[in-house]
PDB file of N, CA and C in Angstrom:
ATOM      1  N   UNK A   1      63.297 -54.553  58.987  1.00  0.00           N
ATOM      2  CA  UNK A   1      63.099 -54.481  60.423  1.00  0.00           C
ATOM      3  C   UNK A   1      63.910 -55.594  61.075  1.00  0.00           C
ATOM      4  N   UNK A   2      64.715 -55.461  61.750  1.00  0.00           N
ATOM      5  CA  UNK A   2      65.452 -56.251  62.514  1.00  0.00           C
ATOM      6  C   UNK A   2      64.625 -56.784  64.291  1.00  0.00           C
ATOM      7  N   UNK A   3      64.855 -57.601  64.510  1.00  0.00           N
ATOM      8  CA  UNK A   3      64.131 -58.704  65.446  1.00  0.00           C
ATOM      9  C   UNK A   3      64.789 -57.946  67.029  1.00  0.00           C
ATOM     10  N   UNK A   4      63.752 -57.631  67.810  1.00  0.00           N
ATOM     11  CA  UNK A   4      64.553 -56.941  68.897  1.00  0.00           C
ATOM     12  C   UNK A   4      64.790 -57.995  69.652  1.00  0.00           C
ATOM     13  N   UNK A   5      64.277 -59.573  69.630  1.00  0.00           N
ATOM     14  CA  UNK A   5      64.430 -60.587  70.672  1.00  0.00           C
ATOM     15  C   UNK A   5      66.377 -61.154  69.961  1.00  0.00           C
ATOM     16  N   UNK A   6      65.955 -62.116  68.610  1.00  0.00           N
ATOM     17  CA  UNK A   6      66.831 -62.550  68.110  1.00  0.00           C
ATOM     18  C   UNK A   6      67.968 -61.859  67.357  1.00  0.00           C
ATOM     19  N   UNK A   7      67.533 -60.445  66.738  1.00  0.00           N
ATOM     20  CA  UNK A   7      68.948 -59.693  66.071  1.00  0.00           C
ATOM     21  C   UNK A   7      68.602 -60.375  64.474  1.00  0.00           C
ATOM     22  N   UNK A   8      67.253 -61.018  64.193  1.00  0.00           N
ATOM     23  CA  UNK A   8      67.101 -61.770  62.900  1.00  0.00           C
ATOM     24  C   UNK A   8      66.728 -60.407  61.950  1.00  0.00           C
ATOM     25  N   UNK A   9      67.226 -60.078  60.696  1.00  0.00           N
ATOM     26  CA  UNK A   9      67.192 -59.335  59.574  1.00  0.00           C
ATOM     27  C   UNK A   9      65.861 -59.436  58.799  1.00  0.00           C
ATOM     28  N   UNK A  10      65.821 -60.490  59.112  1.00  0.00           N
ATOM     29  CA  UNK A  10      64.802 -61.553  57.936  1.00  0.00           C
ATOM     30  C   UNK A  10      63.592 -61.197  58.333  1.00  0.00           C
ATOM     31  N   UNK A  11      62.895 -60.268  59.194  1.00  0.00           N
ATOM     32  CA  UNK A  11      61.306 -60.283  59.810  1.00  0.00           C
ATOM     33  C   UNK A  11      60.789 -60.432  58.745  1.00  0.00           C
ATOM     34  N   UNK A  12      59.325 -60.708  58.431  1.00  0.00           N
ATOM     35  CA  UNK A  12      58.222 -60.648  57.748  1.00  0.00           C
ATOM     36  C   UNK A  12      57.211 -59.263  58.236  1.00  0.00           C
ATOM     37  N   UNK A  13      56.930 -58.248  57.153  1.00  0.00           N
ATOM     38  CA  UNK A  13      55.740 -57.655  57.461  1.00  0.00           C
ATOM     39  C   UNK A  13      54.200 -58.065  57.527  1.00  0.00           C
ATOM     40  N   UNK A  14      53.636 -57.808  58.753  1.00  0.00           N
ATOM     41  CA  UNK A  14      52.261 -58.384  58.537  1.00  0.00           C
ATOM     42  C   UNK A  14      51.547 -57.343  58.109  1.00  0.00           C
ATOM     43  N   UNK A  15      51.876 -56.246  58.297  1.00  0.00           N
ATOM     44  CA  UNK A  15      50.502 -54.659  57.977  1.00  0.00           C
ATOM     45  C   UNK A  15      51.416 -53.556  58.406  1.00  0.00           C
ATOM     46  N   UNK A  16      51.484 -52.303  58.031  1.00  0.00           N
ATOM     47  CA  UNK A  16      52.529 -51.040  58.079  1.00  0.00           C
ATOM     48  C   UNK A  16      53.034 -51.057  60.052  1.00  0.00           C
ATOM     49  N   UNK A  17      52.139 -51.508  60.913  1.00  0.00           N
ATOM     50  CA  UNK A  17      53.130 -51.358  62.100  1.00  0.00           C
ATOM     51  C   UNK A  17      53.112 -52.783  62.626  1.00  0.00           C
ATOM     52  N   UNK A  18      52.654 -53.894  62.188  1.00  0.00           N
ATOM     53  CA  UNK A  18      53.277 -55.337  62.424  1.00  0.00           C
ATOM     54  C   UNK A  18      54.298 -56.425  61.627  1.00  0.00           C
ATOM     55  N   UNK A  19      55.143 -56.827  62.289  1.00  0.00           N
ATOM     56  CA  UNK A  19      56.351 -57.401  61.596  1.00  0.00           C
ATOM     57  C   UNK A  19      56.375 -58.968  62.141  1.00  0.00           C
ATOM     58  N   UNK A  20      56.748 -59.841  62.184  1.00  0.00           N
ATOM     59  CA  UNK A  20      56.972 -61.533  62.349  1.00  0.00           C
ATOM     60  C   UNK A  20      58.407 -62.212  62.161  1.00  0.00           C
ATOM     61  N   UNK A  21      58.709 -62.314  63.471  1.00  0.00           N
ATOM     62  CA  UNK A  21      60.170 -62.623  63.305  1.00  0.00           C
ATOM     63  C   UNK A  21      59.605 -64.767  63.036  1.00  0.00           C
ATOM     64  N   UNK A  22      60.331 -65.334  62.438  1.00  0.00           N
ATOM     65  CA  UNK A  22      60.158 -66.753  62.094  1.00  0.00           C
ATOM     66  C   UNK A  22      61.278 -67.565  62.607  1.00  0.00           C
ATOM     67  N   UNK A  23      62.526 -66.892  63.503  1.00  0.00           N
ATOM     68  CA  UNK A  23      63.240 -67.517  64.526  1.00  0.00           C
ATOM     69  C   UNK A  23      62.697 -67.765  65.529  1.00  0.00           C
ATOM     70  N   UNK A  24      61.988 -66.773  66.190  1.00  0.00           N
ATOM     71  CA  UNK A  24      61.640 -66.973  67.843  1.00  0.00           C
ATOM     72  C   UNK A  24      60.305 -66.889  67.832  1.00  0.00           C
ATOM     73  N   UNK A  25      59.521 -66.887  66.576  1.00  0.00           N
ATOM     74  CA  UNK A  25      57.856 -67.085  66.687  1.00  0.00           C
ATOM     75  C   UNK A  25      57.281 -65.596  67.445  1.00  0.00           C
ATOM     76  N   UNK A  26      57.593 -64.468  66.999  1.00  0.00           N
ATOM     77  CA  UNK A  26      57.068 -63.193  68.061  1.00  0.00           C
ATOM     78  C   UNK A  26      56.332 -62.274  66.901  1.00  0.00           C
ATOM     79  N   UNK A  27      55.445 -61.600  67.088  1.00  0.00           N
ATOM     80  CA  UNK A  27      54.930 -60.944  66.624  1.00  0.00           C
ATOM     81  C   UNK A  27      55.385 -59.197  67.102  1.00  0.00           C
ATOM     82  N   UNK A  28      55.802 -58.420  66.246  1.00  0.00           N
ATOM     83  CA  UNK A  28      56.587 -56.795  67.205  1.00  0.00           C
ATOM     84  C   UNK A  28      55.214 -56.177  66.287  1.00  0.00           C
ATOM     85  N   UNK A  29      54.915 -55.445  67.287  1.00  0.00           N
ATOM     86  CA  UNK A  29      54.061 -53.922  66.740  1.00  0.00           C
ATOM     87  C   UNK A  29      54.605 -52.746  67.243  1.00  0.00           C
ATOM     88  N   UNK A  30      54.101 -51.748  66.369  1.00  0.00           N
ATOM     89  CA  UNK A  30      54.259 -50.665  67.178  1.00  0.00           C
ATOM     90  C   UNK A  30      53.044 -49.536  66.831  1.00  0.00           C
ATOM     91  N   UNK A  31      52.972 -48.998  67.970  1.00  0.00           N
ATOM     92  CA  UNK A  31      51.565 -48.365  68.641  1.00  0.00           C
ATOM     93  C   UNK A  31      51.860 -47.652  67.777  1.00  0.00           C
ATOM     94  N   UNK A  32      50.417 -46.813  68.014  1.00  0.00           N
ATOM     95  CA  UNK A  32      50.497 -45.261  67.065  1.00  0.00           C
ATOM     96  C   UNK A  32      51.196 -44.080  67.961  1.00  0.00           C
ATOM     97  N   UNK A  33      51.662 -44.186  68.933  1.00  0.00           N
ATOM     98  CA  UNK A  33      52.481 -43.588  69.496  1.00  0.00           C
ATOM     99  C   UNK A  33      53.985 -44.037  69.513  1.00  0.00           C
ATOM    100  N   UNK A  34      54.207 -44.912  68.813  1.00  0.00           N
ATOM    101  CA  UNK A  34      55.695 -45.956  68.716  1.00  0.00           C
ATOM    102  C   UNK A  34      56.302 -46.391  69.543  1.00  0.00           C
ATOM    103  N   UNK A  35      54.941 -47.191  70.649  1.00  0.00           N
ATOM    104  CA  UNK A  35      55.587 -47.886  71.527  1.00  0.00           C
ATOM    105  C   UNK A  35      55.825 -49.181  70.660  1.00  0.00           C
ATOM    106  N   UNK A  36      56.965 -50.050  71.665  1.00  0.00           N
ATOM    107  CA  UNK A  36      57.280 -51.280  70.980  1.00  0.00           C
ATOM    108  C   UNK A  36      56.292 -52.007  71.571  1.00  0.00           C
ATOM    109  N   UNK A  37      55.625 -53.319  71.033  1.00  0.00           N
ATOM    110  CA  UNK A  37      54.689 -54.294  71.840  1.00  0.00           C
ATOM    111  C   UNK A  37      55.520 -55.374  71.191  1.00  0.00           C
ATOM    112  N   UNK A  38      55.435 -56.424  72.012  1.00  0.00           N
ATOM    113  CA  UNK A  38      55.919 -57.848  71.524  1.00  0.00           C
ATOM    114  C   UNK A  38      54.969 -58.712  72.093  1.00  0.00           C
ATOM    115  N   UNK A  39      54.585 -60.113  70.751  1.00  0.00           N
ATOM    116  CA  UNK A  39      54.256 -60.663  71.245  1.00  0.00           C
ATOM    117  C   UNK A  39      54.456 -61.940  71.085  1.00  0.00           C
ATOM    118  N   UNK A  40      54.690 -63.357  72.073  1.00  0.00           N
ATOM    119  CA  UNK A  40      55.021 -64.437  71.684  1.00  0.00           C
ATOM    120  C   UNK A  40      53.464 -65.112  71.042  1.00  0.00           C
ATOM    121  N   UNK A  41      53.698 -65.869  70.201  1.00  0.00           N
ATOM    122  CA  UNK A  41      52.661 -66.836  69.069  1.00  0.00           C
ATOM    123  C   UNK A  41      53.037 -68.285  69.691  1.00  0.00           C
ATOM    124  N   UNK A  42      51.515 -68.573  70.550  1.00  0.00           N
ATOM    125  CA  UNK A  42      51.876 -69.732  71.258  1.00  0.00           C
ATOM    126  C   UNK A  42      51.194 -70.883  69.897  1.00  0.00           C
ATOM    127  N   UNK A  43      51.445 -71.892  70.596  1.00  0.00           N
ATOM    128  CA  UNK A  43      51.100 -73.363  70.082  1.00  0.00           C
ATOM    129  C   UNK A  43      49.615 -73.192  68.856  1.00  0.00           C
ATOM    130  N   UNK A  44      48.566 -72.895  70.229  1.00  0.00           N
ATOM    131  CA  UNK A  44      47.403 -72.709  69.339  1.00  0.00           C
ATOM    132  C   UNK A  44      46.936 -71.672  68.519  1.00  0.00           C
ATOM    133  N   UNK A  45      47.996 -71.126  68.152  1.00  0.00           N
ATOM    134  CA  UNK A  45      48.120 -69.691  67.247  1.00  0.00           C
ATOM    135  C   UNK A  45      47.627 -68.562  67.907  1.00  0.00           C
ATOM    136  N   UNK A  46      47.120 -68.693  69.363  1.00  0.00           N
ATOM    137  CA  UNK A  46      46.821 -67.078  69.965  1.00  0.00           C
ATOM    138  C   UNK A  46      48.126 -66.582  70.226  1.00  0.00           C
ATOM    139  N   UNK A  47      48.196 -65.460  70.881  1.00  0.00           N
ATOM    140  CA  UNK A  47      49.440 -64.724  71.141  1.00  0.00           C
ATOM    141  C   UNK A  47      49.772 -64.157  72.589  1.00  0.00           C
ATOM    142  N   UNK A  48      50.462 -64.267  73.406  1.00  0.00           N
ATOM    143  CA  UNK A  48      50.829 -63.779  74.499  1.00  0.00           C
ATOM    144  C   UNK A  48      51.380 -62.542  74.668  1.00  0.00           C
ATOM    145  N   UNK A  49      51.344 -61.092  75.249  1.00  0.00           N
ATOM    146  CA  UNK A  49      52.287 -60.570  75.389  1.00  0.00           C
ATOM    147  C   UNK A  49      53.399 -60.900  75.520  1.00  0.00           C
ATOM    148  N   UNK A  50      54.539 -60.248  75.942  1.00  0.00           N
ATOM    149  CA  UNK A  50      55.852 -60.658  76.302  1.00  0.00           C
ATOM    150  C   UNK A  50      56.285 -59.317  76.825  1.00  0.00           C
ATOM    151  N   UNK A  51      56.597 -59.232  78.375  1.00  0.00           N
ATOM    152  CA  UNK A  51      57.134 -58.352  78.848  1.00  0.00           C
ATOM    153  C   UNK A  51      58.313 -57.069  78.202  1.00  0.00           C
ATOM    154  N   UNK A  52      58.782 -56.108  78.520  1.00  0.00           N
ATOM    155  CA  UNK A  52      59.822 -55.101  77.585  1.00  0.00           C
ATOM    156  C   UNK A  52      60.468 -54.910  78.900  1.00  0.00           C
ATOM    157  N   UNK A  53      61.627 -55.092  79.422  1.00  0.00           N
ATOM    158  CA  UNK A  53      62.327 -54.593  80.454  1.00  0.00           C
ATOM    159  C   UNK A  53      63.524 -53.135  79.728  1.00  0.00           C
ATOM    160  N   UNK A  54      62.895 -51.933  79.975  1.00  0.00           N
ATOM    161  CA  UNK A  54      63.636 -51.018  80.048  1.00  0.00           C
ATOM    162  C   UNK A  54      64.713 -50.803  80.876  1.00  0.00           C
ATOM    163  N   UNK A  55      65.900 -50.752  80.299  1.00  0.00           N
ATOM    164  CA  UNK A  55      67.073 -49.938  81.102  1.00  0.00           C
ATOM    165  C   UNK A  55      67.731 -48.907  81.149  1.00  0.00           C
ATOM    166  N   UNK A  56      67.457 -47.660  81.977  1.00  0.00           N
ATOM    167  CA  UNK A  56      67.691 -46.582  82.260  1.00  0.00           C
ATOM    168  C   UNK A  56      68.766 -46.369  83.232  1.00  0.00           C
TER     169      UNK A  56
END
């Protein structure tokens, strides 16, 4: 799985639809409908969304 923030190769799988990029600290899922979710992994280990700006 490649990193949709950084372009990093290297993700880590956490469970069949979560992955862990270890450049930019983000957590990517994807829904059971295969939306993308991102999320940033703040300081105290909770997690923030992170916006998806589509361009159409």
């Amino acid at each position: 799985m490649k990193c949709p923030i950084c372009g990093n190769e290297h993700t880590g799988k956490l469970s069949k639809s979560r992955y862990f990029c270890s450049n930019c600290f983000i957590e990517i899922f994807y829904s059971k409908k295969h939306e993308l979710q991102i999320f940033k992994i703040l300081e105290d280990g909770t997690t923030s969304a992170v916006p998806i700006a589509i361009n159409n």
